[in-house]
N, C-alpha and C. Protein backbone atom coordinates (compact mmCIF):
# COMPACT_ATOMS: atom_id res chain seq x y z
N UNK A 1 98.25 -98.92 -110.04
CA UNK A 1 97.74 -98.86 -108.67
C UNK A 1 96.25 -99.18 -108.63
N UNK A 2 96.21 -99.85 -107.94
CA UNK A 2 94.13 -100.52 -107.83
C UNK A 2 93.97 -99.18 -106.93
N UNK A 3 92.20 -99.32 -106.54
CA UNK A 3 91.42 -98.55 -106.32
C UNK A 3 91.82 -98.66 -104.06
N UNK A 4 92.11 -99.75 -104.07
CA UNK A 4 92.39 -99.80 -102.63
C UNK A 4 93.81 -98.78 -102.40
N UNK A 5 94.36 -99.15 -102.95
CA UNK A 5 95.99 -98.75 -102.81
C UNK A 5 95.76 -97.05 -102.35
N UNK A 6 94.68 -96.32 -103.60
CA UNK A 6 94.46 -94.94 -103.42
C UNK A 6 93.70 -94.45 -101.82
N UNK A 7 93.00 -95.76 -101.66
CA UNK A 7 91.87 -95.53 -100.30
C UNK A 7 93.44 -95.51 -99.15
N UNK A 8 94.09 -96.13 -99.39
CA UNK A 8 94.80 -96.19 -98.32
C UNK A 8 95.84 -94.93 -97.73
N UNK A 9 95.19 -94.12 -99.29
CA UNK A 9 95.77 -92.69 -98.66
C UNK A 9 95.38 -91.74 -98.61
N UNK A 10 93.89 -92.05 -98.78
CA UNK A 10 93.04 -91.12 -98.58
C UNK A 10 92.16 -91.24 -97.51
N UNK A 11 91.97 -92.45 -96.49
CA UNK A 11 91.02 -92.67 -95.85
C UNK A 11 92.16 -92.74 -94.75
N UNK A 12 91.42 -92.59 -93.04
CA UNK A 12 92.04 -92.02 -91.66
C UNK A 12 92.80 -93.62 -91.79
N UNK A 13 94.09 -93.91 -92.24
CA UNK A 13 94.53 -95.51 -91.97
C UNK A 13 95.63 -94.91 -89.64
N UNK A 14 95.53 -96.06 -89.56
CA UNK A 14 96.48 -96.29 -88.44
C UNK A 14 97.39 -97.75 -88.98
N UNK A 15 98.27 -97.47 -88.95
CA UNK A 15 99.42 -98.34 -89.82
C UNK A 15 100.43 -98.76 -88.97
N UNK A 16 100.67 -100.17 -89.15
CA UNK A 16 102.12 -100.37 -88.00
C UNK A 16 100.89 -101.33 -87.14
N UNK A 17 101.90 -102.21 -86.20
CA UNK A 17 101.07 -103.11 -85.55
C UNK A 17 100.59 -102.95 -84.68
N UNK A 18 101.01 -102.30 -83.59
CA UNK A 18 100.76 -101.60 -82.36
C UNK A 18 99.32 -100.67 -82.54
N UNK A 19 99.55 -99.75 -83.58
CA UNK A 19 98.13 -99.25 -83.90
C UNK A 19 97.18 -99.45 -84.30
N UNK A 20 97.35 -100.92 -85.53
CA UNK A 20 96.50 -101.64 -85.75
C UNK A 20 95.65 -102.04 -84.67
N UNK A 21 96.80 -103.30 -83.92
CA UNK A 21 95.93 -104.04 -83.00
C UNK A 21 94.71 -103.17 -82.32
N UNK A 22 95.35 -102.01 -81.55
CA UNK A 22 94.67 -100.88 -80.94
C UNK A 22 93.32 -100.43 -81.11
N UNK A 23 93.79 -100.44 -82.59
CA UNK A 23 92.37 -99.66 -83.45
C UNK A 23 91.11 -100.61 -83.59
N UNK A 24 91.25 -102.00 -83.70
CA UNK A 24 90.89 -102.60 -83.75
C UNK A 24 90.12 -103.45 -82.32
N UNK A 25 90.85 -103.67 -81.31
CA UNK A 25 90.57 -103.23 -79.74
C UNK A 25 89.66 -102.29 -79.59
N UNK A 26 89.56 -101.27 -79.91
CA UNK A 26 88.80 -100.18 -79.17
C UNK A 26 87.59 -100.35 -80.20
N UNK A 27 87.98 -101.25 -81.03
CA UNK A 27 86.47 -101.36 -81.79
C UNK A 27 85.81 -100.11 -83.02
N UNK A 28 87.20 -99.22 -83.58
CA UNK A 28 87.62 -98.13 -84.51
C UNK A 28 87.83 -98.70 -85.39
N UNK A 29 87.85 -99.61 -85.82
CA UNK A 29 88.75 -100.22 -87.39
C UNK A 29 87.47 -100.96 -88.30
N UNK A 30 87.23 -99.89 -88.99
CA UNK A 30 86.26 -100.97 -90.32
C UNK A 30 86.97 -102.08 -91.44
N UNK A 31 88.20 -101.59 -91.37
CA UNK A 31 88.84 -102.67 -92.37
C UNK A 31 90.13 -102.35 -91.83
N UNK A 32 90.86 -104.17 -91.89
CA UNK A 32 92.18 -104.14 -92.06
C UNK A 32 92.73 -104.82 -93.13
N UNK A 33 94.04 -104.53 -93.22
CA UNK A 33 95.00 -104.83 -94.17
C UNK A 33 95.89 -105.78 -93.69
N UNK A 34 96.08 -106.91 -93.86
CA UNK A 34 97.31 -107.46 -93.29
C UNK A 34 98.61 -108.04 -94.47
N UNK A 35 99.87 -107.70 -94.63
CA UNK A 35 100.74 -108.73 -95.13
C UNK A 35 100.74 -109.74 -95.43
N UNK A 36 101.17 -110.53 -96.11
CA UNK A 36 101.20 -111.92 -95.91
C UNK A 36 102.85 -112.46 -95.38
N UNK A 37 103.14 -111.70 -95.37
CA UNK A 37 104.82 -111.79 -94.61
C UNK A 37 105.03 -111.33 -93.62
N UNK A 38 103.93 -110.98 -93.08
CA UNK A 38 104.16 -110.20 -91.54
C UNK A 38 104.41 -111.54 -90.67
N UNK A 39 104.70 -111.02 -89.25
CA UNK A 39 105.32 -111.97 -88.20
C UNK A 39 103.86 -113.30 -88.00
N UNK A 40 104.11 -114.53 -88.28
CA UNK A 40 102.75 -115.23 -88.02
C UNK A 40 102.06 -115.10 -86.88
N UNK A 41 103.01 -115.09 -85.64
CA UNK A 41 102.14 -114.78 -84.43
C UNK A 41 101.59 -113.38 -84.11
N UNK A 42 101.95 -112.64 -85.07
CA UNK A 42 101.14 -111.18 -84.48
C UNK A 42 99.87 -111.31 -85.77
N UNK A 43 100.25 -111.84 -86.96
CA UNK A 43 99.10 -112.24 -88.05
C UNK A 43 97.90 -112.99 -87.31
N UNK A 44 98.16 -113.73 -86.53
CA UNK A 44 97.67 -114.81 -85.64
C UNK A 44 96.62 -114.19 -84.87
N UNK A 45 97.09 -113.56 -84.09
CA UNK A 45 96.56 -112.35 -82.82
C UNK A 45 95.68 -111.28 -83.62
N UNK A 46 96.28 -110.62 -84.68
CA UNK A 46 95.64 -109.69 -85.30
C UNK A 46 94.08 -110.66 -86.23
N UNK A 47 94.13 -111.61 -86.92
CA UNK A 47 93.02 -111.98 -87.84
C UNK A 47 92.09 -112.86 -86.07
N UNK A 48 92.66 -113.95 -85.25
CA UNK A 48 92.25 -113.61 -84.08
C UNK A 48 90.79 -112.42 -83.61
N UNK A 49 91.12 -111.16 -83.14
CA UNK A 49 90.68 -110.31 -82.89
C UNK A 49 89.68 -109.68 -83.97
N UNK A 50 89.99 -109.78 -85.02
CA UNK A 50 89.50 -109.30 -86.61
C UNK A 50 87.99 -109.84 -86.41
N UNK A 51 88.54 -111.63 -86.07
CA UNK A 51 87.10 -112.43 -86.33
C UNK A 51 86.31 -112.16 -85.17
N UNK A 52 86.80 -111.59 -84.12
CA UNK A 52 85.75 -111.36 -82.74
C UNK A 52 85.42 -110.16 -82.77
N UNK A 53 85.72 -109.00 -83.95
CA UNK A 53 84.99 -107.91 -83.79
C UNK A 53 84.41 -107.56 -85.24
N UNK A 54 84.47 -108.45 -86.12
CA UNK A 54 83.64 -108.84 -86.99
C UNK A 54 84.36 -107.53 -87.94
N UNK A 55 85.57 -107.41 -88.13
CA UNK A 55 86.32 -106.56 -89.37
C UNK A 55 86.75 -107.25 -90.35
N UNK A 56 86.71 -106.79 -91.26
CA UNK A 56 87.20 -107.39 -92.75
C UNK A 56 88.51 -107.40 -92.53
N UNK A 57 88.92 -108.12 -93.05
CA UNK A 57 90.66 -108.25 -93.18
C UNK A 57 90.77 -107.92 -94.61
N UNK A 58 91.74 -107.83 -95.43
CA UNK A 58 92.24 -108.06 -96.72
C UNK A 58 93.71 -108.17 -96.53
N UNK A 59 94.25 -109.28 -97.29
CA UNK A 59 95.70 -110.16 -97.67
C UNK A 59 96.33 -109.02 -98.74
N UNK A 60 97.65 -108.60 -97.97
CA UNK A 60 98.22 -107.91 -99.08
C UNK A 60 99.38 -108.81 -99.63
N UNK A 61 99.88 -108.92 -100.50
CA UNK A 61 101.18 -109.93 -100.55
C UNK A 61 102.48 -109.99 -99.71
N UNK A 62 103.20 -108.53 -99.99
CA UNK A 62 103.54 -108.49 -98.77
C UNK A 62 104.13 -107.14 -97.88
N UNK A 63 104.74 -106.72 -97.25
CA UNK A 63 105.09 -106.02 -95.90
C UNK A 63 105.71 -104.51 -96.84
N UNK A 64 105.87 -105.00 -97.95
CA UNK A 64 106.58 -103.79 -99.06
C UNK A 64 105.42 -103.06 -99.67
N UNK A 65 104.38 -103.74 -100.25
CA UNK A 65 103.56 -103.72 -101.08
C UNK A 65 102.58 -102.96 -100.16
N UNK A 66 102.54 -103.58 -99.01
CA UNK A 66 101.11 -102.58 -97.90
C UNK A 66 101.64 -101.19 -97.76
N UNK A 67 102.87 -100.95 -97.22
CA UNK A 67 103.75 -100.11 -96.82
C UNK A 67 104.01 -98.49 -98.07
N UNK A 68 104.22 -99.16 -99.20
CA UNK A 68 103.75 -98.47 -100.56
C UNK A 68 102.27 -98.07 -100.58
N UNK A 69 101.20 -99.02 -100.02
CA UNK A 69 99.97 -98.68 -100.83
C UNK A 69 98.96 -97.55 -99.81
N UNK A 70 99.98 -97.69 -98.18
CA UNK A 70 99.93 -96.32 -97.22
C UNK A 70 100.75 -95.31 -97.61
N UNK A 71 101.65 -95.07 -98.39
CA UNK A 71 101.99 -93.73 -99.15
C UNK A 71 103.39 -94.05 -98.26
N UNK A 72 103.81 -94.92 -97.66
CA UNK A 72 105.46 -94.54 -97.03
C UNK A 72 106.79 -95.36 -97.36
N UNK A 73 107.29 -95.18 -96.71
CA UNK A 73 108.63 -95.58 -97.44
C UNK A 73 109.12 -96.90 -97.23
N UNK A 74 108.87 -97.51 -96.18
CA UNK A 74 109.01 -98.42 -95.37
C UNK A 74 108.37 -99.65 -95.24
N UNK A 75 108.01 -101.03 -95.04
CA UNK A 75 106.90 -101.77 -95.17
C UNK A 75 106.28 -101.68 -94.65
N UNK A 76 104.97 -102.13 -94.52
CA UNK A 76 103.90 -102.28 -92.74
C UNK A 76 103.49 -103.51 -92.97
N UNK A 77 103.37 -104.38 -91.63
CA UNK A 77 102.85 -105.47 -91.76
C UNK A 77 101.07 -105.71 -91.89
N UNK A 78 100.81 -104.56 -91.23
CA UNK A 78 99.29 -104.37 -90.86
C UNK A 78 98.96 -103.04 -90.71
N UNK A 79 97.67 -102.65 -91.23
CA UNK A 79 96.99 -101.01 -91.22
C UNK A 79 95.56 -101.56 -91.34
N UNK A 80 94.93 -100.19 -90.41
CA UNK A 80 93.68 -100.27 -90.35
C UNK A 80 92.79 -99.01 -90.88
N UNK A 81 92.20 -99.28 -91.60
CA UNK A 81 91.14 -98.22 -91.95
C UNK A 81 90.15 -97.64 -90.55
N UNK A 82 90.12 -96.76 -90.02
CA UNK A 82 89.59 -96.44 -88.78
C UNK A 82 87.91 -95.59 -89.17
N UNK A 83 86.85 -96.41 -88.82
CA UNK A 83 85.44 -95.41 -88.80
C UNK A 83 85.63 -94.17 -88.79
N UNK A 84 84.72 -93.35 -90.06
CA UNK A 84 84.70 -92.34 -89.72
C UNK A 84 83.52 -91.59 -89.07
């Protein structure tokens, strides 16, 4: 497990797309995470928005691998690390 994988379960994440986008909207999100298998048009919309509020993105491989490295069972396409 790299050093991100651990941040992602230790630091306030909002995970899932809906909360991403959100978090990121309201201008809460210091870093996101995106898939590389997530849906292209919400990838689209999400790196989009990323570059107009000036957040880091980082490429995870894919929707399994993010989903693991937020501690759950399930994939996520996208999670955001939220300011603390």
């Amino acid at each position: 497990m790299s050093n991100n994988e651990y941040a992602l379960q230790d630091a306030h994440v909002k995970i899932g797309t809906k909360q991403t986008l959100k978090t990121v909207e309201l201008g809460l999100a210091s870093e996101v995470y995106l898939a590389q298998d997530a849906d292209p048009r919400l990838a689209s919309r999400l790196l989009e928005l990323c570059n107009r509020r000036e957040v880091k993105v980082t490429l995870v491989a894919t929707m399994q691998e993010l989903g693991k490295a937020c501690g759950i069972e399930v994939g996520a396409a996208m999670a955001a690390i939220v300011k603390q």
